[in-house]
PDB file of N, CA and C in Angstrom:
ATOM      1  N   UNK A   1      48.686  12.351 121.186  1.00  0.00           N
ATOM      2  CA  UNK A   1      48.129  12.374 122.526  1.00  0.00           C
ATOM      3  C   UNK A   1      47.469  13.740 122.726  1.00  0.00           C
ATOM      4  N   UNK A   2      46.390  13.210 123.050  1.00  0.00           N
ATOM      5  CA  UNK A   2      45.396  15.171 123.318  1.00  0.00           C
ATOM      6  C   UNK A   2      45.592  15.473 125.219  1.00  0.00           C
ATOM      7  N   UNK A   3      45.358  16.278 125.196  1.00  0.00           N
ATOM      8  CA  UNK A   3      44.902  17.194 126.539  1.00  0.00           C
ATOM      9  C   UNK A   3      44.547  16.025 127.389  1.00  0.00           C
ATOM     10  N   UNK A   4      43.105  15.338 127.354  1.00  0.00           N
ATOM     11  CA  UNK A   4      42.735  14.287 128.351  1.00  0.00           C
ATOM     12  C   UNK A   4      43.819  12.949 128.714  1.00  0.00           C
ATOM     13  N   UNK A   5      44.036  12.679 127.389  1.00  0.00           N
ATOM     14  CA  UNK A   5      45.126  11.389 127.843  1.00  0.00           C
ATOM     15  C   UNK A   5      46.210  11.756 128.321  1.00  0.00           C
ATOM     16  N   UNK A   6      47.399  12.965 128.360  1.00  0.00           N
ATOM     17  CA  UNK A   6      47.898  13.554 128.885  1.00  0.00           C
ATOM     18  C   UNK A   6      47.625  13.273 130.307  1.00  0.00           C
ATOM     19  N   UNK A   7      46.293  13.906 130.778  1.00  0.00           N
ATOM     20  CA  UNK A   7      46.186  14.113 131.723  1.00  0.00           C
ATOM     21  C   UNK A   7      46.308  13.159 132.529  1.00  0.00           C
ATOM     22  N   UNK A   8      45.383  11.936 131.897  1.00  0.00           N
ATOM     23  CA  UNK A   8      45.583  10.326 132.547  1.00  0.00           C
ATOM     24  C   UNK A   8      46.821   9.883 132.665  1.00  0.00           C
ATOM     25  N   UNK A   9      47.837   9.959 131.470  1.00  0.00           N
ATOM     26  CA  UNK A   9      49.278   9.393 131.623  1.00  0.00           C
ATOM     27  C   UNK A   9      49.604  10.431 132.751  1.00  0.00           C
ATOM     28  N   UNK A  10      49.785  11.685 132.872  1.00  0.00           N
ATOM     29  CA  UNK A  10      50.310  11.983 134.048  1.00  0.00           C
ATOM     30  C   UNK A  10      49.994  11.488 135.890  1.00  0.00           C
ATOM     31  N   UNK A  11      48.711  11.076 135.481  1.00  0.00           N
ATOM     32  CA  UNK A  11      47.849  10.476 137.054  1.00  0.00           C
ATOM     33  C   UNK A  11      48.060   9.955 137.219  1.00  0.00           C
ATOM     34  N   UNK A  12      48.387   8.995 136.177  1.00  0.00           N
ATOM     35  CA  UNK A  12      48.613   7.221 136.207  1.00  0.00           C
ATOM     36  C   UNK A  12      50.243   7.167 137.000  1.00  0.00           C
ATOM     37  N   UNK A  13      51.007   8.262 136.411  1.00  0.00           N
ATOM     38  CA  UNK A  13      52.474   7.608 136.888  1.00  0.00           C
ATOM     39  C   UNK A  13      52.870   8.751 137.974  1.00  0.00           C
ATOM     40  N   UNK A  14      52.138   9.677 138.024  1.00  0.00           N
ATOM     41  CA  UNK A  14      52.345  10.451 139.324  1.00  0.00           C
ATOM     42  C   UNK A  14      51.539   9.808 140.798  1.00  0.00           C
ATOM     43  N   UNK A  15      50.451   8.615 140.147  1.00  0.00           N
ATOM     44  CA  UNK A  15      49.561   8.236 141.361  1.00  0.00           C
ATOM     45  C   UNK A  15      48.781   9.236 142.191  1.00  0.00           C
ATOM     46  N   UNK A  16      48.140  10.003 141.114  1.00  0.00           N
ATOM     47  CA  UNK A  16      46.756  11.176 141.503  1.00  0.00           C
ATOM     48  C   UNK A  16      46.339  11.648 141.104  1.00  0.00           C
ATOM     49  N   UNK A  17      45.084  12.054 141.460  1.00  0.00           N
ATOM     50  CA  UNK A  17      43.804  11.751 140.561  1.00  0.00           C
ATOM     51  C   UNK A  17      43.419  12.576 139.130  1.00  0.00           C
ATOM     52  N   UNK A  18      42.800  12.397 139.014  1.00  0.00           N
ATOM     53  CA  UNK A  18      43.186  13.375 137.351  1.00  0.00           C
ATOM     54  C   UNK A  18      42.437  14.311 137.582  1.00  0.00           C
ATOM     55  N   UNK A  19      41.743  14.727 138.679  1.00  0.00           N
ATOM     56  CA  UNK A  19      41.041  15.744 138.854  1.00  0.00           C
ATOM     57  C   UNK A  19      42.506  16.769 139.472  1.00  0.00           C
ATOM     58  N   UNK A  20      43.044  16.760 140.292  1.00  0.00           N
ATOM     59  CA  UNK A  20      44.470  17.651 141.133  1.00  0.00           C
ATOM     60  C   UNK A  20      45.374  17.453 139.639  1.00  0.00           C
ATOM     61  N   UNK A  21      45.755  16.577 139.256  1.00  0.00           N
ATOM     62  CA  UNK A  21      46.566  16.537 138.112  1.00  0.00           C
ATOM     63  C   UNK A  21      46.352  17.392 136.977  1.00  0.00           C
ATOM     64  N   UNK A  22      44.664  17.802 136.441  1.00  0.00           N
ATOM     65  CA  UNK A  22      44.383  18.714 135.786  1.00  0.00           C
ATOM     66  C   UNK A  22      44.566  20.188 136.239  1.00  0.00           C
ATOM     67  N   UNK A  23      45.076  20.343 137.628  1.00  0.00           N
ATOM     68  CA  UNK A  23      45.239  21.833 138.297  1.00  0.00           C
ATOM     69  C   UNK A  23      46.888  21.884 138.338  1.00  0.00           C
ATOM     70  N   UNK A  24      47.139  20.712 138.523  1.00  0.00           N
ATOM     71  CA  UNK A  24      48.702  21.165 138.297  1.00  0.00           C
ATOM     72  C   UNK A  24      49.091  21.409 136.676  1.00  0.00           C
ATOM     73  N   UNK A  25      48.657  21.001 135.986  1.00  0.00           N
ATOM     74  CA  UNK A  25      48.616  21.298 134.444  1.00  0.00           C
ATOM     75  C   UNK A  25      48.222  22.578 134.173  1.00  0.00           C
ATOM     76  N   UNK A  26      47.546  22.713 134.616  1.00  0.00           N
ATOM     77  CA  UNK A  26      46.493  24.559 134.453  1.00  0.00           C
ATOM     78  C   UNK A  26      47.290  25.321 135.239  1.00  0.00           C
ATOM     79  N   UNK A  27      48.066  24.793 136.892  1.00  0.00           N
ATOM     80  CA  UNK A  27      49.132  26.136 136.982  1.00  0.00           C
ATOM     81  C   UNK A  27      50.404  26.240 136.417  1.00  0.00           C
ATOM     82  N   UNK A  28      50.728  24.938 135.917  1.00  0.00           N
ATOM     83  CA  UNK A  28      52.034  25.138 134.782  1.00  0.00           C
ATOM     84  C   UNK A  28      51.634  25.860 133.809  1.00  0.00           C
ATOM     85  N   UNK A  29      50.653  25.918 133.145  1.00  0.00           N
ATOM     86  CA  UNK A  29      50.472  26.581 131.577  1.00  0.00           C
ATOM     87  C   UNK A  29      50.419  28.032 131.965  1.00  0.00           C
ATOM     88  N   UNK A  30      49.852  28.129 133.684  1.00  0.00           N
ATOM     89  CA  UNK A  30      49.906  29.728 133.466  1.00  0.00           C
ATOM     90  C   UNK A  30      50.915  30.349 134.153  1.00  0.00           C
ATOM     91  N   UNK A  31      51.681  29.738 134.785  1.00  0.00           N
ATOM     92  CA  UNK A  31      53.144  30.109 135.276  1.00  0.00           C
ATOM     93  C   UNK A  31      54.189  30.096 133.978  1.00  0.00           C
ATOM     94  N   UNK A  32      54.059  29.505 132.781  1.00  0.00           N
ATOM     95  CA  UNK A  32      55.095  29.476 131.573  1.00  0.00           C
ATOM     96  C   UNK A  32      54.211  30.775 131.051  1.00  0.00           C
ATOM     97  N   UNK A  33      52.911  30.829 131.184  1.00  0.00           N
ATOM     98  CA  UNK A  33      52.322  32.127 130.189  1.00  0.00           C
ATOM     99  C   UNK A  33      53.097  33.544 130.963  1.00  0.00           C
ATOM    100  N   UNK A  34      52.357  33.420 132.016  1.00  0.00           N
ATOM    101  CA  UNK A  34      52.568  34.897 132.684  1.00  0.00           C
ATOM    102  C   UNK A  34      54.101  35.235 132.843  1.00  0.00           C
ATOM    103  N   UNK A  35      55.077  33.953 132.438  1.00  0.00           N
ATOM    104  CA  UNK A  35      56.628  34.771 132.524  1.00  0.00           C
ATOM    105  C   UNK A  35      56.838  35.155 131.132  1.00  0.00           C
ATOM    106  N   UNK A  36      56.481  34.090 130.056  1.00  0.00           N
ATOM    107  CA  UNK A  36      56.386  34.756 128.487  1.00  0.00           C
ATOM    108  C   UNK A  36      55.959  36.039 128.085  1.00  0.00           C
ATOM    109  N   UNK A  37      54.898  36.506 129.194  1.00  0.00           N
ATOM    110  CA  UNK A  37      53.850  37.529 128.983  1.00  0.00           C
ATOM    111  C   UNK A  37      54.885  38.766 129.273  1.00  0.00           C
ATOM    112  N   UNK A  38      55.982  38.814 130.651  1.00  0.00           N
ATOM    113  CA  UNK A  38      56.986  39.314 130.655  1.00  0.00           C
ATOM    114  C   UNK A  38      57.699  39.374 129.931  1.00  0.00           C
ATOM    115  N   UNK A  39      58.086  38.642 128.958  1.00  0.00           N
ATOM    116  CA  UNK A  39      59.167  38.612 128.052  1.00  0.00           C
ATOM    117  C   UNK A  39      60.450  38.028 129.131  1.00  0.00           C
ATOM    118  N   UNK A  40      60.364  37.299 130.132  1.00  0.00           N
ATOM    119  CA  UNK A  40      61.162  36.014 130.297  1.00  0.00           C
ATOM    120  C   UNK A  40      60.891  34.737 129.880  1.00  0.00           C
ATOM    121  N   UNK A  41      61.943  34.062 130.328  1.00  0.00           N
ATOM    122  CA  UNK A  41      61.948  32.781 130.405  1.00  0.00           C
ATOM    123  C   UNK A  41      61.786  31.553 131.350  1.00  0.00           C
ATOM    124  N   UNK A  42      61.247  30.274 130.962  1.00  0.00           N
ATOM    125  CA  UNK A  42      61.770  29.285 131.906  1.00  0.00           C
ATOM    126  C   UNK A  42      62.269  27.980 131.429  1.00  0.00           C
ATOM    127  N   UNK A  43      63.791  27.832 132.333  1.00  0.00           N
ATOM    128  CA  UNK A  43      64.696  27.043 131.905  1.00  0.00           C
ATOM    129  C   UNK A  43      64.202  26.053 132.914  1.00  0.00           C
ATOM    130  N   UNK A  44      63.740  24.739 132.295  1.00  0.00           N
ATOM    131  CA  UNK A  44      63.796  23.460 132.814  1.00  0.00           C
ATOM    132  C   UNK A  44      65.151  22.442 132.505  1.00  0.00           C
ATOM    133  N   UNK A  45      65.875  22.478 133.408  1.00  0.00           N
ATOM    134  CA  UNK A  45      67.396  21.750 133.210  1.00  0.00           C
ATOM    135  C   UNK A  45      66.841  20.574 132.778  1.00  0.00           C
ATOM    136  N   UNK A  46      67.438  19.943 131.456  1.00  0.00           N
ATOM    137  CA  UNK A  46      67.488  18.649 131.159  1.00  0.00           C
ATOM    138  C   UNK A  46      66.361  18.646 130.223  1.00  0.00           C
ATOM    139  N   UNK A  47      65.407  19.228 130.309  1.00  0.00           N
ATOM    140  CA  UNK A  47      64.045  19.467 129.123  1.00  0.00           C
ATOM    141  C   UNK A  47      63.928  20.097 128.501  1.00  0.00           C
ATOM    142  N   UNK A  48      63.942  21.289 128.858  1.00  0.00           N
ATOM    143  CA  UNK A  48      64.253  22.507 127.720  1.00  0.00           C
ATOM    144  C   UNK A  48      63.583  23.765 128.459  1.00  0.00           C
ATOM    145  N   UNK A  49      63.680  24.727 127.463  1.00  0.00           N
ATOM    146  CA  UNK A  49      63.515  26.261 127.603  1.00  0.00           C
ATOM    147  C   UNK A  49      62.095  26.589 127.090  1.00  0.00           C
ATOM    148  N   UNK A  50      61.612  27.422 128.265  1.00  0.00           N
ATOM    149  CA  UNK A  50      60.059  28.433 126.868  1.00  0.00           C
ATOM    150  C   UNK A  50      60.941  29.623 126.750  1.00  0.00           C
ATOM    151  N   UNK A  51      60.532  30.360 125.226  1.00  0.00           N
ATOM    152  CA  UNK A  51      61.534  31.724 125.654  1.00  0.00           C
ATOM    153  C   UNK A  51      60.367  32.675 124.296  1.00  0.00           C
ATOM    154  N   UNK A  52      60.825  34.011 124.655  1.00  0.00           N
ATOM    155  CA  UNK A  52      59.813  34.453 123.344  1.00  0.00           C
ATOM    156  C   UNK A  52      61.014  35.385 122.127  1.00  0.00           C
ATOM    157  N   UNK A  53      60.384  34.833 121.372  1.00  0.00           N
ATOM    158  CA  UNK A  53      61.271  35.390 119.977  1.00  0.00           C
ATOM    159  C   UNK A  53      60.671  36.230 119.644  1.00  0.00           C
ATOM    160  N   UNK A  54      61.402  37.068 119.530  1.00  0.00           N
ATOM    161  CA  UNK A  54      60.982  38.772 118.703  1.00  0.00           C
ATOM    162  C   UNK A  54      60.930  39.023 117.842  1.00  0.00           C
ATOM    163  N   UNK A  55      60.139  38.724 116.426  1.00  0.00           N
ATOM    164  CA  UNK A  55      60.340  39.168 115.156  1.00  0.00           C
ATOM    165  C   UNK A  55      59.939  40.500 115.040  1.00  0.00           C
ATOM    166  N   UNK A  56      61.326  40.876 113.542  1.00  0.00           N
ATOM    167  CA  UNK A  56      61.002  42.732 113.387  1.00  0.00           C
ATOM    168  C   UNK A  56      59.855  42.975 112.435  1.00  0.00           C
ATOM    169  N   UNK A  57      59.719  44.028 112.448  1.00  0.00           N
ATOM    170  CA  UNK A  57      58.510  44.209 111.236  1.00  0.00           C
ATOM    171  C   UNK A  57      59.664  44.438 110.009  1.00  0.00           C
ATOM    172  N   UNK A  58      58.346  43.784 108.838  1.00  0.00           N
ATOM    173  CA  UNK A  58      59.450  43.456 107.750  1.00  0.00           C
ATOM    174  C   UNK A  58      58.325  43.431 106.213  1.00  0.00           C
ATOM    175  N   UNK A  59      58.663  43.752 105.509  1.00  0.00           N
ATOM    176  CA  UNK A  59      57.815  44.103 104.081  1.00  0.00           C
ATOM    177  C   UNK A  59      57.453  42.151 103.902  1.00  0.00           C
ATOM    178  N   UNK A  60      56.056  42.020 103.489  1.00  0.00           N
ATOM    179  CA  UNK A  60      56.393  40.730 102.609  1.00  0.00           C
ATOM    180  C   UNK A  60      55.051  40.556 101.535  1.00  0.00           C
ATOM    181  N   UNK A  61      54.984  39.328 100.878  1.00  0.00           N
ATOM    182  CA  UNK A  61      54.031  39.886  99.495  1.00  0.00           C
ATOM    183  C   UNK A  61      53.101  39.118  99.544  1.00  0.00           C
ATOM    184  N   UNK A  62      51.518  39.518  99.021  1.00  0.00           N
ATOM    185  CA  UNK A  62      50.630  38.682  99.107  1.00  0.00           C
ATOM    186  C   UNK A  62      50.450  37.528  98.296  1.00  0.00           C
ATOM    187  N   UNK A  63      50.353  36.146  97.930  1.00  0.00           N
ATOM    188  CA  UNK A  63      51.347  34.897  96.978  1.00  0.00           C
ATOM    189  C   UNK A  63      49.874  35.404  96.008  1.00  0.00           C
ATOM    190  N   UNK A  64      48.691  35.648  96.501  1.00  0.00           N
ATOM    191  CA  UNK A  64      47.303  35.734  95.275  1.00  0.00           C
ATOM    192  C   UNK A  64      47.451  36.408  94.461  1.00  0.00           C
ATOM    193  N   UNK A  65      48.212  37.842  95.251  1.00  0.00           N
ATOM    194  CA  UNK A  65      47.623  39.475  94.306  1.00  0.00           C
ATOM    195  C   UNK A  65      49.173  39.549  94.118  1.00  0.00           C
ATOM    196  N   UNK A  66      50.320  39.530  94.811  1.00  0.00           N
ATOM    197  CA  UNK A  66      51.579  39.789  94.631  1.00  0.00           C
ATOM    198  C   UNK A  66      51.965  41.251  95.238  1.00  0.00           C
ATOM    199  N   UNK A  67      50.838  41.692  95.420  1.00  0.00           N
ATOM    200  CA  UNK A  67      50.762  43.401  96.530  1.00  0.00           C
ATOM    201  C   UNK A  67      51.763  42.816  97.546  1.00  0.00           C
ATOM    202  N   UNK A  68      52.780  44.255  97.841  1.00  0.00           N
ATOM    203  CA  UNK A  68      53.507  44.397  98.964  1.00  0.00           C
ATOM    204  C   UNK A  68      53.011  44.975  99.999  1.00  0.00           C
ATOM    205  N   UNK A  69      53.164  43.864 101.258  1.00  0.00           N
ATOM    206  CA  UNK A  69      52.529  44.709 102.697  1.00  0.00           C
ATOM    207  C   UNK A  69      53.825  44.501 103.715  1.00  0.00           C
ATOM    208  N   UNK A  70      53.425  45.594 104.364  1.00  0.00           N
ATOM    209  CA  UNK A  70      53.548  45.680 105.911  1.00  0.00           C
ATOM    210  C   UNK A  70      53.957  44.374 106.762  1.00  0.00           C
ATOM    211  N   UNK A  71      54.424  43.716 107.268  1.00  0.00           N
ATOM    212  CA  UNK A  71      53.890  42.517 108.044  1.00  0.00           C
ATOM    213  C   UNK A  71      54.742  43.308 109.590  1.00  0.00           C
ATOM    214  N   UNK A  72      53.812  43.690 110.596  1.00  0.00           N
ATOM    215  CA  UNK A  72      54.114  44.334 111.923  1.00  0.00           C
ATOM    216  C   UNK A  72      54.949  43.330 112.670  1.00  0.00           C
ATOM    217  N   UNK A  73      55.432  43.821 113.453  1.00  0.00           N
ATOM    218  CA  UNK A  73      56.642  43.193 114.859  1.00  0.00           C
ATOM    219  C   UNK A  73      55.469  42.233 115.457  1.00  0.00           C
ATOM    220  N   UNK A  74      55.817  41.133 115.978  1.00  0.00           N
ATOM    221  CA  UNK A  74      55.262  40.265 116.518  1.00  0.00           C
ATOM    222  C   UNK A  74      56.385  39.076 117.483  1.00  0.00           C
ATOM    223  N   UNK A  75      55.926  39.023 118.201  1.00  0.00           N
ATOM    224  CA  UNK A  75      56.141  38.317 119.912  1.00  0.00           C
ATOM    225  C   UNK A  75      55.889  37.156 119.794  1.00  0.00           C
ATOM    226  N   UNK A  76      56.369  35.741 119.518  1.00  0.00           N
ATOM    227  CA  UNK A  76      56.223  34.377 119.450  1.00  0.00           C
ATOM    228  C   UNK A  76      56.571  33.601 120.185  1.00  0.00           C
ATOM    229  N   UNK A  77      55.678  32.958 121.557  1.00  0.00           N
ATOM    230  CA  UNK A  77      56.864  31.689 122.210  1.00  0.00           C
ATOM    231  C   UNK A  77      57.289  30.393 121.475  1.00  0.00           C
ATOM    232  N   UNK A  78      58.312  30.037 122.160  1.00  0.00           N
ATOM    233  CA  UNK A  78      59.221  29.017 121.788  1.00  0.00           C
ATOM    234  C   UNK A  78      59.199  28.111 122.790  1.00  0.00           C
ATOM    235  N   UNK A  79      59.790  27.158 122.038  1.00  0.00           N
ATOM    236  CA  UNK A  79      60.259  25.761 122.905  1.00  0.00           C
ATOM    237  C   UNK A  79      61.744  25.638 122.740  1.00  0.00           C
ATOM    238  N   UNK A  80      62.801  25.124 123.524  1.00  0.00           N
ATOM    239  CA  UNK A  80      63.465  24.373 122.869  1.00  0.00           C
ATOM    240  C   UNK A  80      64.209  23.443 123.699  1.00  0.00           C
ATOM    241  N   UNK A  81      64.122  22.431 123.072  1.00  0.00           N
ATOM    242  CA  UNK A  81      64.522  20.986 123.573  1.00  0.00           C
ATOM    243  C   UNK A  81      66.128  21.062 124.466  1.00  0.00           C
ATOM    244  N   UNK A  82      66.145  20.199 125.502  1.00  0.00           N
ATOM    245  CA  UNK A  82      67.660  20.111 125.955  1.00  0.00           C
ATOM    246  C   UNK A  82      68.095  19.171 125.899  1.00  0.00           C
ATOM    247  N   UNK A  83      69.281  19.213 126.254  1.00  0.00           N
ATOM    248  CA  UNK A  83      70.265  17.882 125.812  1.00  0.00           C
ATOM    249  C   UNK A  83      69.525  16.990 126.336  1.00  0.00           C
ATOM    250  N   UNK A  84      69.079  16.735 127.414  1.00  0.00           N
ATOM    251  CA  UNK A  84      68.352  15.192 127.986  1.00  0.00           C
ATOM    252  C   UNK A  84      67.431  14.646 127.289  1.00  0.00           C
ATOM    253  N   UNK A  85      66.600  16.001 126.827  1.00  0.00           N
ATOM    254  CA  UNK A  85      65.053  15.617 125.977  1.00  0.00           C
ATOM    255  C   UNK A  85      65.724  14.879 124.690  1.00  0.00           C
ATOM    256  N   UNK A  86      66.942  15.692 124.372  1.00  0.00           N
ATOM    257  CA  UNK A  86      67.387  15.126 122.754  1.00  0.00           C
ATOM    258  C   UNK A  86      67.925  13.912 122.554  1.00  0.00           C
ATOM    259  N   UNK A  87      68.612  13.432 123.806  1.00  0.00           N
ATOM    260  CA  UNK A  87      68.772  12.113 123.869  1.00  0.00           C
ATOM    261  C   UNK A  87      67.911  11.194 124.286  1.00  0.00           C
ATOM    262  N   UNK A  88      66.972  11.608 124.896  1.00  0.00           N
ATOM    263  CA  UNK A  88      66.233  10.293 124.934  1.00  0.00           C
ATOM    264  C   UNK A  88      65.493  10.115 123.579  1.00  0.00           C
ATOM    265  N   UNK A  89      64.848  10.635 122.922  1.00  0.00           N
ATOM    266  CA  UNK A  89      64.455  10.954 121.340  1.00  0.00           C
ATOM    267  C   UNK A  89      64.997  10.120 120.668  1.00  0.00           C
ATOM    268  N   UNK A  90      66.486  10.474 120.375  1.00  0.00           N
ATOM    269  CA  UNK A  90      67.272  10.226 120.013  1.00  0.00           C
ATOM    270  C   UNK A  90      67.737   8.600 120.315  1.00  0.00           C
ATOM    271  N   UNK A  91      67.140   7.932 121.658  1.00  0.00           N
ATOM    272  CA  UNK A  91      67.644   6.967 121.888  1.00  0.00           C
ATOM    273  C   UNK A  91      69.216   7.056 122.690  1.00  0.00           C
ATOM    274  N   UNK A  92      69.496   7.736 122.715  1.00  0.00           N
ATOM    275  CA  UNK A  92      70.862   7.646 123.053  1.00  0.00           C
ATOM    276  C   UNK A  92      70.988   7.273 124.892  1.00  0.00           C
TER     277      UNK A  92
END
């Protein structure tokens, strides 16, 4: 499912229009960005978590040349699923 059909399945079962439905999508993505951007989180009970993982800087090797580099600290968001999301998946 891409971006547009998204958008339709959400119109369709929220009952509005996919034009407002595309703005509530655009202020979720930037209300999860700008708290990531903090280095918080947001816990959706029953769905899951965005959260950002901190990797350290750490030596690793190039697989072509086999040269050892550098690889710098880097900031990654996450997802992770909650019990509700995992059971329905799951079927349970």
């Amino acid at each position: 499912m891409n971006k547009t059909e998204f958008v339709a399945a959400i119109a369709e079962k929220a009952e509005l229009s996919k034009k407002d439905t595309e703005k509530v999508l655009k202020a979720f993505e930037d209300v999860i960005t700008e708290e990531l951007i903090k280095s918080g989180e947001v816990r959706l009970v029953g769905f899951g978590t965005f959260d950002v993982l901190e990797r350290a800087a750490h030596e690793g090797r190039n697989p072509r040349t086999k040269e050892v580099m550098m690889i710098p600290a880097s900031k990654a968001p996450r997802f992770r699923a909650g019990k509700a999301l995992k059971d329905a998946v799951n079927g349970k």
